[in-house]
Structure formats: structure tokens, C-alpha cells
Protein backbone atom coordinates (compact mmCIF):
# COMPACT_ATOMS: atom_id res chain seq x y z
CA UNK A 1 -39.41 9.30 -40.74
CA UNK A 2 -35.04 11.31 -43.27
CA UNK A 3 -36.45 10.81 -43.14
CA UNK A 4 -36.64 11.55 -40.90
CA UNK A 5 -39.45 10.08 -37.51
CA UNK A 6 -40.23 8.98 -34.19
CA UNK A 7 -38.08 8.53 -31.14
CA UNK A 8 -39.80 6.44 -28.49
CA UNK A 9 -40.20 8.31 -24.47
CA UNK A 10 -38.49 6.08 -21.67
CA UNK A 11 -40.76 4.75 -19.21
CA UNK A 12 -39.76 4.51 -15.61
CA UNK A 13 -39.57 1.04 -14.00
CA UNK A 14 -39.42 0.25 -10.56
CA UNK A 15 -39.41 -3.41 -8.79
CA UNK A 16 -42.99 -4.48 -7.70
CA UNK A 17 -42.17 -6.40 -4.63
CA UNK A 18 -38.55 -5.94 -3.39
CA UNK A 19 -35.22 -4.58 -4.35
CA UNK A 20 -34.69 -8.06 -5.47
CA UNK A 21 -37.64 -8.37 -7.99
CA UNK A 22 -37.06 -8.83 -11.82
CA UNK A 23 -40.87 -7.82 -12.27
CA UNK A 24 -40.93 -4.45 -14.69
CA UNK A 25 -43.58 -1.94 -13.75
CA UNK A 26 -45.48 -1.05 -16.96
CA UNK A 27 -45.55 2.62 -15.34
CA UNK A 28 -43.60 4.85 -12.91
CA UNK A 29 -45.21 4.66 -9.50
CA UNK A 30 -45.14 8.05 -8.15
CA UNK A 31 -46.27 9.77 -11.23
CA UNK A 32 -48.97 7.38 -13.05
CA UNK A 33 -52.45 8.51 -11.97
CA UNK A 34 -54.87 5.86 -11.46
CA UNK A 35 -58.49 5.85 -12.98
CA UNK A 36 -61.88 3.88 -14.07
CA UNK A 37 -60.72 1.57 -16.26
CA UNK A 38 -56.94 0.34 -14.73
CA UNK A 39 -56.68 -3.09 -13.88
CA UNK A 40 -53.65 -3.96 -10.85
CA UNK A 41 -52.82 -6.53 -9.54
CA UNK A 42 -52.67 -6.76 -5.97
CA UNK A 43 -50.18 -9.18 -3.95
CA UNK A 44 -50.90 -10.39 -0.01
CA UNK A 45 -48.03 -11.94 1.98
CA UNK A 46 -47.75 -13.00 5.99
CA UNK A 47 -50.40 -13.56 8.05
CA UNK A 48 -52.29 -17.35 8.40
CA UNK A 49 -52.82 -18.91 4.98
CA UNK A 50 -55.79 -20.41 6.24
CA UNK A 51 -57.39 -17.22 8.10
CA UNK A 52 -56.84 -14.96 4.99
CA UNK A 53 -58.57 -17.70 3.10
CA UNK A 54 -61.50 -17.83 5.05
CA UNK A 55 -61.81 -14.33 5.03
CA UNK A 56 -61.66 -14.30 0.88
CA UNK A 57 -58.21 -12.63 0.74
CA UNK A 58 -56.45 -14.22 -2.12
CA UNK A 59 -52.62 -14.25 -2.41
CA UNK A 60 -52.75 -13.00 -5.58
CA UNK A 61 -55.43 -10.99 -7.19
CA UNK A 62 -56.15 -8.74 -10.31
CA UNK A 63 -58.88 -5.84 -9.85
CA UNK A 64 -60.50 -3.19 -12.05
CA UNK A 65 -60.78 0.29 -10.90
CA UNK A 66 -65.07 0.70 -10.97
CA UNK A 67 -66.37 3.72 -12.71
CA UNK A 68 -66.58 5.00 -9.79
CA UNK A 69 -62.60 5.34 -8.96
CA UNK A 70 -62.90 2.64 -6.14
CA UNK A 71 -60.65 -0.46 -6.03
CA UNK A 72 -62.73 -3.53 -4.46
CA UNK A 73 -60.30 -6.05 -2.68
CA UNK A 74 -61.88 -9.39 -2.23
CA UNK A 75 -61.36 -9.89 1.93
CA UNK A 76 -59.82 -6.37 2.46
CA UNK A 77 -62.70 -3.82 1.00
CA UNK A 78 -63.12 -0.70 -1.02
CA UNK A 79 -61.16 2.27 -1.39
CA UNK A 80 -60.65 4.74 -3.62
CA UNK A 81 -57.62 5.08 -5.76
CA UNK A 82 -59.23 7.75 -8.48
CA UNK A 83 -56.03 10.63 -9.52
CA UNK A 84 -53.63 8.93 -7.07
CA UNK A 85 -50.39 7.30 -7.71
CA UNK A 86 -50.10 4.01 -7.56
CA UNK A 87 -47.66 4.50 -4.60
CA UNK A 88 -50.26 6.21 -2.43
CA UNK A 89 -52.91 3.66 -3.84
CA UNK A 90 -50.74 0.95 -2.30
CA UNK A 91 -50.46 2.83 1.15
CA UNK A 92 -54.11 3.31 1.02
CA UNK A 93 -54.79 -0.09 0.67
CA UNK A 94 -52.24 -1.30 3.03
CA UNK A 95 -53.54 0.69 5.87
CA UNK A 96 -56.95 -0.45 5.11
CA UNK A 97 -55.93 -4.25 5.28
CA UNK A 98 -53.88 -3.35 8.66
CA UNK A 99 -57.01 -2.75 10.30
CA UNK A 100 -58.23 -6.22 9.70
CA UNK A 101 -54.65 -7.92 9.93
CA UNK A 102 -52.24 -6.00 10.71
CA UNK A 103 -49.27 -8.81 10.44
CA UNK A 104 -49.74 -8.51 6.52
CA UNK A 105 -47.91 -6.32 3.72
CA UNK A 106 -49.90 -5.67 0.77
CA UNK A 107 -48.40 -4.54 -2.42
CA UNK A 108 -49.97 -3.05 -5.80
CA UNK A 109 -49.15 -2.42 -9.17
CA UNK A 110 -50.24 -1.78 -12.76
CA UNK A 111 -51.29 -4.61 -14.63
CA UNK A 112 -53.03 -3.00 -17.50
CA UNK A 113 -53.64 0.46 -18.53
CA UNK A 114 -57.51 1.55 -18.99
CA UNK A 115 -58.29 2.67 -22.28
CA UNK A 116 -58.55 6.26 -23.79
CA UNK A 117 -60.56 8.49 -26.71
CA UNK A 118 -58.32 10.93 -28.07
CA UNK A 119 -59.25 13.24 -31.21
CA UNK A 120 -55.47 14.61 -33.38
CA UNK A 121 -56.27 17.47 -35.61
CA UNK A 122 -54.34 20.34 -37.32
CA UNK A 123 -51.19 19.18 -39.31
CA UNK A 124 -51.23 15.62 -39.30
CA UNK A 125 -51.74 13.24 -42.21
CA UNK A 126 -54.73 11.44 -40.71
CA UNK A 127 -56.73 13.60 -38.12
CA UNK A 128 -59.15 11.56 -36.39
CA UNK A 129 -60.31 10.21 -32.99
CA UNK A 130 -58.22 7.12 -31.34
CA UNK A 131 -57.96 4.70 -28.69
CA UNK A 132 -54.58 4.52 -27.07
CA UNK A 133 -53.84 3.61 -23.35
CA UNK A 134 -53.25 5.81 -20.45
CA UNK A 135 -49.49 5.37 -20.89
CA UNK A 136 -49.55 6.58 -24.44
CA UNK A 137 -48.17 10.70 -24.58
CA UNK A 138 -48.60 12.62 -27.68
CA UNK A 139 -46.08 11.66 -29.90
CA UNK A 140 -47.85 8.06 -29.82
CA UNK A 141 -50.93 9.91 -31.01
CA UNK A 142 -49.81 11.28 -33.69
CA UNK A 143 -47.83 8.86 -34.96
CA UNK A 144 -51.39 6.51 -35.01
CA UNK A 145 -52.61 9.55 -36.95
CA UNK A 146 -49.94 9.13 -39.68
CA UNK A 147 -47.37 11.26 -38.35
CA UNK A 148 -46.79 15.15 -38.59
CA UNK A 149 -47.68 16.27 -41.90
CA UNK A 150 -45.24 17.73 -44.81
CA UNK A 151 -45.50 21.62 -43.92
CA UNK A 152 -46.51 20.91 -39.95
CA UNK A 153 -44.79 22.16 -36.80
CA UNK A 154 -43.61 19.63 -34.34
CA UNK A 155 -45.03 22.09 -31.75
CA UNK A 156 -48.88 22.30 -30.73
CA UNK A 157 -51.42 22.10 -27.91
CA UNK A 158 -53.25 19.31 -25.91
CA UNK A 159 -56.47 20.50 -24.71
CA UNK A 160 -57.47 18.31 -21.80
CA UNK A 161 -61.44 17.62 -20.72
CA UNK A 162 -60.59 19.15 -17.43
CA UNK A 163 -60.15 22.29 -19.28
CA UNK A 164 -56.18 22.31 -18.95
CA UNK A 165 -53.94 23.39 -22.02
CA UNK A 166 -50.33 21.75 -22.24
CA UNK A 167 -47.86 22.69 -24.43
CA UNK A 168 -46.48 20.04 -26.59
CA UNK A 169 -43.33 20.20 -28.66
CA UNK A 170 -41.78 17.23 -30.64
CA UNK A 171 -38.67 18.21 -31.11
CA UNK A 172 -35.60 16.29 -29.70
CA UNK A 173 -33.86 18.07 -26.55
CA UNK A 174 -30.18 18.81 -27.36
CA UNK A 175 -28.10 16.07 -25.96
CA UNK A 176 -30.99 13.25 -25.75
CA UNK A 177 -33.35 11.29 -27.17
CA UNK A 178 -36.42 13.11 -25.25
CA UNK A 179 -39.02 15.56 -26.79
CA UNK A 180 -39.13 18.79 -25.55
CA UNK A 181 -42.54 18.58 -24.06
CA UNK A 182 -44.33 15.16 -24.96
CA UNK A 183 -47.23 14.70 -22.17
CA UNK A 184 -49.66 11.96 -21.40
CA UNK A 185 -52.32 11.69 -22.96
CA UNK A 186 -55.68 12.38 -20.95
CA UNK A 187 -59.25 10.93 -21.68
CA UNK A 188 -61.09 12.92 -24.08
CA UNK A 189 -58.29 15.38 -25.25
CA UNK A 190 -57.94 17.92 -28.35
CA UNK A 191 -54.38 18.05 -29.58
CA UNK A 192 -53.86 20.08 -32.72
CA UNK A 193 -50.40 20.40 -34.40
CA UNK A 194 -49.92 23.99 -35.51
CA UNK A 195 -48.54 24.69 -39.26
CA UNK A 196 -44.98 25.84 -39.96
CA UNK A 197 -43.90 29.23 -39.30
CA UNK A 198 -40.46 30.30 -40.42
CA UNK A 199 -39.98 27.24 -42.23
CA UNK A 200 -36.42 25.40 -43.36
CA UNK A 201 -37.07 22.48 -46.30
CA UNK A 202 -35.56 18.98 -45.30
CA UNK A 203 -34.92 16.90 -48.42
CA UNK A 204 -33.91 12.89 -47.88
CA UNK A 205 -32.95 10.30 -49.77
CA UNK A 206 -36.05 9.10 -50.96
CA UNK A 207 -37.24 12.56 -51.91
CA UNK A 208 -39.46 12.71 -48.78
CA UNK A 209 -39.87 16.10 -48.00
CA UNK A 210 -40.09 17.46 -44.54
CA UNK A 211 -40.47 21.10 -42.79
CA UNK A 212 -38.84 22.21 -40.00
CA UNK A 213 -39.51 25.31 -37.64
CA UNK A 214 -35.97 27.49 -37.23
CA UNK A 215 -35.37 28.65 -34.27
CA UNK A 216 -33.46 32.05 -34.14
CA UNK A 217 -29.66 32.06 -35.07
CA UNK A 218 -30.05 28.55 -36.41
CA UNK A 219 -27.43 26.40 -38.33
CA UNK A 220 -27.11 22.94 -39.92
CA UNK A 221 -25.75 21.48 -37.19
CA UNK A 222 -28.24 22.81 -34.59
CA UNK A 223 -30.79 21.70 -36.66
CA UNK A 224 -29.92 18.08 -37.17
CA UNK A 225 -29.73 18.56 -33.26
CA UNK A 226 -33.26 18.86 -32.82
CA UNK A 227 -33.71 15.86 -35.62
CA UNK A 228 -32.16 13.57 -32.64
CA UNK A 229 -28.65 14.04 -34.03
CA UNK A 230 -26.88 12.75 -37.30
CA UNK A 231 -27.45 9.38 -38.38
CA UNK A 232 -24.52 6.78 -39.20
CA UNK A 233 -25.38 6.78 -42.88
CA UNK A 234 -24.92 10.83 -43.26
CA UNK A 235 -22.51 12.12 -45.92
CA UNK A 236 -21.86 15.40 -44.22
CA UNK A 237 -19.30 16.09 -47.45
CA UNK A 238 -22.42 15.96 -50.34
CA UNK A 239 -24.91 17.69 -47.74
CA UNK A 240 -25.76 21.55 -49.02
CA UNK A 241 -28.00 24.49 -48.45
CA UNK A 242 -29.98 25.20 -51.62
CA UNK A 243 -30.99 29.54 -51.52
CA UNK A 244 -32.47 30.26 -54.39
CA UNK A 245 -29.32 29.13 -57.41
CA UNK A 246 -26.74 28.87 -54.72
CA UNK A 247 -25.77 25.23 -53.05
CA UNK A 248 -24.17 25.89 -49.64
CA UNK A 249 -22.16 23.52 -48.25
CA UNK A 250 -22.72 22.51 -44.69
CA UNK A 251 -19.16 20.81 -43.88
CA UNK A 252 -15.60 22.03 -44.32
CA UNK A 253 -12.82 19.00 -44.62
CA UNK A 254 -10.61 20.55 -42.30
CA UNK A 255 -12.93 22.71 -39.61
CA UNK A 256 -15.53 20.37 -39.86
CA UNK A 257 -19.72 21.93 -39.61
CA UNK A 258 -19.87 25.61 -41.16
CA UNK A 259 -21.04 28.39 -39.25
CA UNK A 260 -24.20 29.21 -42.41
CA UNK A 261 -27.00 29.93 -40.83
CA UNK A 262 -30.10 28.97 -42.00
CA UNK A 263 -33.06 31.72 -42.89
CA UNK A 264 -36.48 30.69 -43.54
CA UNK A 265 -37.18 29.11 -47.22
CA UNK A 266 -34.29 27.53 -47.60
CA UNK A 267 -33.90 23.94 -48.48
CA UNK A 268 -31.37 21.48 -47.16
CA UNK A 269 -30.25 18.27 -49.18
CA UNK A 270 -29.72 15.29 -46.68
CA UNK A 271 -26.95 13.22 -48.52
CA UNK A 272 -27.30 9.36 -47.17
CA UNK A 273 -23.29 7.39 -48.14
CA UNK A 274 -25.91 5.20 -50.40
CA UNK A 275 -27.49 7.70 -51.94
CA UNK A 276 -27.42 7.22 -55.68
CA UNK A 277 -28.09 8.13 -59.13
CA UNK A 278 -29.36 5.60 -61.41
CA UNK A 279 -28.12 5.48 -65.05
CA UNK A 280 -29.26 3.16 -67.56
CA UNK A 281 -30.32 2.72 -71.72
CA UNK A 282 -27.65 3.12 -73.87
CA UNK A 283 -24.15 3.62 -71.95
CA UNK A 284 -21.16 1.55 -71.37
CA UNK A 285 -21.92 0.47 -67.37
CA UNK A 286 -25.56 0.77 -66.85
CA UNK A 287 -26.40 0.74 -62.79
CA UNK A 288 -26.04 2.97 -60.09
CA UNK A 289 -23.67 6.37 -59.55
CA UNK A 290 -22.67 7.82 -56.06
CA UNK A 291 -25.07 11.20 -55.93
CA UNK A 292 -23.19 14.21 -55.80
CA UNK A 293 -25.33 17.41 -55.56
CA UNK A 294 -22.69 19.35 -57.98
CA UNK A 295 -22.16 16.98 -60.47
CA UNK A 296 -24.80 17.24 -63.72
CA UNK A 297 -26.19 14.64 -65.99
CA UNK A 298 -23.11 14.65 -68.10
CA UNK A 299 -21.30 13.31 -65.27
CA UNK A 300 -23.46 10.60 -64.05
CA UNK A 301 -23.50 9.48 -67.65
CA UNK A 302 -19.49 9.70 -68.22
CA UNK A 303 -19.19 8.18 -65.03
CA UNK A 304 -21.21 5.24 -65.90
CA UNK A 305 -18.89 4.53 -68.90
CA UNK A 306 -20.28 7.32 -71.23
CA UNK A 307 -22.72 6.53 -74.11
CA UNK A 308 -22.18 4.11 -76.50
CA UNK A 309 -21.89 3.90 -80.53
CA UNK A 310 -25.65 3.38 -80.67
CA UNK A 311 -27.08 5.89 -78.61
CA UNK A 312 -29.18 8.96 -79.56
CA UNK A 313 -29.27 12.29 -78.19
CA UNK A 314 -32.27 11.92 -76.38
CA UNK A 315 -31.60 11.59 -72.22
CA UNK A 316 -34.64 10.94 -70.13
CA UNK A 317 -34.62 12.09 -66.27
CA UNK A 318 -37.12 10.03 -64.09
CA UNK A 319 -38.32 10.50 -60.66
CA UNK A 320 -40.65 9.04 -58.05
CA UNK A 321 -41.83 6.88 -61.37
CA UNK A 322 -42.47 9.89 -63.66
CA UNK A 323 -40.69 12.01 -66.33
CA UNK A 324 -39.35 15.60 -64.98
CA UNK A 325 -39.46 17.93 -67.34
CA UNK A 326 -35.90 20.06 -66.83
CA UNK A 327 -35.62 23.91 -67.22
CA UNK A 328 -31.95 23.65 -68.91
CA UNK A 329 -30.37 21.18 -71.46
CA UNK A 330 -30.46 17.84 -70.17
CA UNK A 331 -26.60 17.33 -69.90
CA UNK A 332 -26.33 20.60 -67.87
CA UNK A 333 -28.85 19.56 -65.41
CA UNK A 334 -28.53 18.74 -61.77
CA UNK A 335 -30.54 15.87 -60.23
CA UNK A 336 -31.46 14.76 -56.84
CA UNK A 337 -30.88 11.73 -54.71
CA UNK A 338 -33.09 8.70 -56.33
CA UNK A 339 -33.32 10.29 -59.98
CA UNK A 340 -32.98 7.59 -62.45
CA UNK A 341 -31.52 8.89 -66.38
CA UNK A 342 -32.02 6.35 -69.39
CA UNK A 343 -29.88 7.52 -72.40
CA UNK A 344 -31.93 6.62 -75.34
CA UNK A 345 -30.84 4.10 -78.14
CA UNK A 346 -30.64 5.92 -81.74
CA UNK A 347 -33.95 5.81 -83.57
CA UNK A 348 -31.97 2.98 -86.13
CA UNK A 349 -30.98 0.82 -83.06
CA UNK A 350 -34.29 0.78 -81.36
CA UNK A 351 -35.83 0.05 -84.67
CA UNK A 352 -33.20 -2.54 -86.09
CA UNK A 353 -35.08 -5.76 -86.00
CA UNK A 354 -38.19 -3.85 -87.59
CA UNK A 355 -36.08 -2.61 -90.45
CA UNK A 356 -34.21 -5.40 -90.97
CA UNK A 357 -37.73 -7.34 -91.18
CA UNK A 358 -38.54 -4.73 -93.62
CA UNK A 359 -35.48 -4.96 -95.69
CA UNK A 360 -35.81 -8.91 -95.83
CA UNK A 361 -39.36 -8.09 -97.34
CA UNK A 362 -38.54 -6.31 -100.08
CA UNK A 363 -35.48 -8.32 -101.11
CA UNK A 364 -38.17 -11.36 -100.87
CA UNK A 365 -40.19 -8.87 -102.90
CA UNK A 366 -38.18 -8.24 -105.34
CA UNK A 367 -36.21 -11.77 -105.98
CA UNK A 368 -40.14 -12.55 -106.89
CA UNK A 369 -41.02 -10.58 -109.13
CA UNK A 370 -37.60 -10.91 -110.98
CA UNK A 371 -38.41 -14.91 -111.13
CA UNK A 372 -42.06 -14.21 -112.50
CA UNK A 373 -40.55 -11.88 -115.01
């Protein structure tokens, strides 16, 4: 998503009917707040089979919370569950069912989420209004609205119908694979994503581009931090700090990350171990060349066995599918991860076949017109 992306927020689980249960809870008990909408399934054991029958109490059961946040119990009765845990639902519901037989243990838990209407705006690539369940928090919003946007914060602001404001922030916590501050999601809720402010450039692979917030005395390291860490495939080596002409490098051979710190505008190259450079047309080993952010055209050419007796002078630098026009000569130009250079044939080799047609027809031509003569 570097692309850089998502990172999913544990759930808590809990066993529904003993310490010996394999059944997952969907949610965590004492936290998960009940509502119109949340269908649970509700479990009677003990007590005569036959008397709990007669009375309509089923040994197993699945119920939907009424729009009016009660919980109707076939045999047991109605009580209300609406902004209570499922925990103190269960109590509730146990206590009532005591009443009527008290030699029975009633248990409760979530078997489906209700359903909610959230609207994403601000800087995200699809603002809109969603559906997404009750245990969906922000980040699953705005990844259904196509993700944080090029030049957007991860931070912003959930405004809840009940007229709370929650701070959200999507960036990793140090030392996890958390967000800062990724709440659920409530019925009806505003969140906006704010735009950047102080912003560092993140450049992948692909050429995605992505922005990124600094944070005050921030370096490479403590940024890829707050990216969730460094991935497997990262050549810390090729990795640099573009400011302005200048490439920075961000890792020392022997002390390992430098100690650079970042200021606002600059633009970091993300340097995957398959990152390449694509050279092709008319030199010796067409295919692809390890990227190396100091190397130029020249190099990517030499190293792909250098151009041949037929090529021209003409070097063409593609990327994302079109032609880049470059500020400097062509040989003396640096190129990014992805770029793909095609060394041109000379005009007489592209052309052969046509002139050698050409030739053939006026030696044709000629032999002619020397007969008829």
C-alpha cells in the first residue's frame, strides 16, 4: 500500500461457553456494545428438557436486538441489552431466566454484527457513504473508500451522531502492528482525513508515491517505524534522501541507519532487492539491471552489455508507459526504480529491409531497361 498499506487491528476472543470451548467470539465481551440490529445467539443448559420445552425455551436460539434495544427470549422474556456489553447482557438475561428456573445457566454471545452508515471525506481517494459492521474501526473505512490519498495525513477526526469527536491516527505504534488511535466505527459517523502538514515524499518501487507527516526530530529509521517497520525485500544499501540535487544515504555498511534527519519536502527513494532497470533495443544483453539510485543511463546500458555495432545515438527513457522527457543528456541521466531505456537501432538498421527492397528495385530497374535497349 510501498507501498506501502493496511495493517489489520486484533480482535479479542474469548470462549463462549467454558474454558474448554474452541468457539471464537466474533467480538471482545466486555468492550463490544450491543445495539438494534445485533443478532446473538443465546445457549440454555440444566433444568428439565421437557419443562423448558413446554415453556418455549429452546436449547439453542438466535435473536435480533428490536429497534427498540430489547432482546426477546422465546420462554425467558424481554430485556434490554441497548449500550451494554455483551457480558452484562448475559448477566441480565441470566438473572431474568433465574426467576423462572433458577437451576439453569444461560449464556450469550455475538452471532452477527448489525449493520452501519458511515460517510469518509477529506483525503481519501473515494469519499463517500458506506455500510460496514459494528466491528469495523476506521482504518476499515477508509480502506473501502480507496485508501488515504497521495498528499493525505494518516491522522483525522471521527465525528460520532452522539455528538462525540475521537481522534484517529493511522500510523503504526513503535514496536507493533497497532494504529495509534483506530476506533470503532459508530452509526452515522463523519470521519475526515486531514491533508499533510510538514510533509516527507515516500517513493516505491512501482513509482507509487506516498506522503508522510514528520514528526519533530525525525529520521529514516523512525519513519519506516511508523510504516509498521522495514519489509524483508528492503535494500537499506540503494535507499537515499533526495534534498533538492543531493542523494542522502540512509545506511552506513559498518554503523548501520544514519543519524539524517529528515525536514519537510524531502523525498525518500524506497529501494526493493528486485527493484530494476529495464534496458532493451539495440545492446548486447537486453533485460533487466539491478537499480542503483547513483548509477546513470550509461551504466545501465554498459551494464547490459553496452550498445551494439548497429545502434544509433538516440536512447529513449520510459516510465509508467510514457516517454520522460530528461533535463540533461540522456547518458548523464539518473532514473528511478521501474524506468525502462530502449537504445535505438541506427536509422540504416531499422530501415534495412526497406532499402534493400529499394535497392533490388532499381537493379530490376535498370537490368530492364538495359535489355530493352
Amino acid at each position: 500500500m510501498v507501498i506501502l498499506g493496511s495493517v489489520p487491528s486484533p480482535l479479542s476472543s474469548q470462549n463462549l461457553l467454558s474454558p474448554g470451548s474452541s468457539v471464537l467470539e466474533l467480538a471482545d465481551r466486555s468492550t463490544y456494545l450491543l445495539g438494534p440490529g445485533d443478532i446473538v445467539s443465546v445457549v440454555v443448559e440444566g433444568g428439565s428438557s421437557q419443562v423448558l420445552l413446554g415453556a418455549g425455551v429452546s436449547p439453542w436460539t438466535q435473536c435480533a436486538v428490536g429497534g427498540d434495544g430489547y432482546l426477546s427470549v422465546s420462554g425467558i422474556g424481554a430485556v434490554s441489552v441497548n449500550g451494554i456489553t455483551i457480558d452484562e447482557a448475559q448477566h441480565t438475561l441470566q438473572r431474568k431466566a433465574a426467576g423462572y428456573y433458577p437451576s439453569i445457566r444461560v449464556t450469550l454471545s455475538l452471532a452477527k454484527p448489525r449493520m452501519l452508515r458511515v460517510s469518509v471525506g477529506g483525503m481519501v481517494d473515494q469519499p463517500g457513504t458506506y455500510q460496514l459492521t459494528a466491528l469495523s474501526r476506521v482504518s476499515d473505512a477508509v480502506m473501502m473508500a480507496g485508501g488515504v490519498s497521495t498528499y493525505g495525513s494518516r491522522r483525522g477526526t471521527m465525528y460520532s451522531d452522539y455528538g462525540d469527536t475521537l481522534y484517529v491516527d493511522l500510523n503504526i505504534r513503535p514496536g507493533s502492528v497497532s494504529y495509534v488511535s483506530d476506533p470503532f466505527l459508530t452509526n452515522n459517523a463523519d470521519i475526515i482525513i486531514s491533508v499533510c502538514v510538514n510533509p516527507v515524499y515516500l517513493l516505491s518501487a512501482a513509482n507509487a508515491l506516498e506522503t508522510r507527516e514528520l514528526q519533530p526530530r525525525e529520521n529514516f529509521e523512525s519513519l519506516l517505524a511508523r510504516m509498521g517497520g522495514i519489509s524483508g525485500n528492503i535494500s537499506l544499501h540503494d535507499c537515499r534522501i533526495v534534498r533538492g540535487e543531493t542523494l542522502i544515504p540512509v545506511w552506513n555498511q559498518e554503523e548501520g541507519f544514519t543519524d539524517t534527519e529528515l525536514v519537510p519536502g524531502d523525498t525518500v527513494i524506497l529501494v526493493s532487492l528486485r527493484d530494476s532497470i529495464t534496458v532493451g533495443g539495440a545492446v548486447g544483453i537486453p533485460g533487466s539491471v539491478a537499480y542503483n539510485p547513483e548509477s546513470t543511463v550509461l551504466d545501465y546500458i554498459i551494464t547490459a552489455g553496452g550498445p551494439v555495432s548497429t545502434a544509433g545515438s538516440d536512447i529513449i527513457v520510459q516510465r509508467n508507459g510514457r516517454e520522460i522527457e530528461l533535463d540533461e543528456n540522456a547518458e548523464d541521466a539518473r532514473l528511478l526504480p521501474g524506468d525502462i531505456v530502449n537504445v535505438n537501432y541506427s536509422w540504416f538498421s531499422r530501415n534495412g529491409a526497406m532499402i534493400s527492397l529499394i535497392t533490388s528495385a532499381i537493379s530490376i530497374g535498370l537490368t530492364i531497361y538495359a535489355i530493352s535497349n
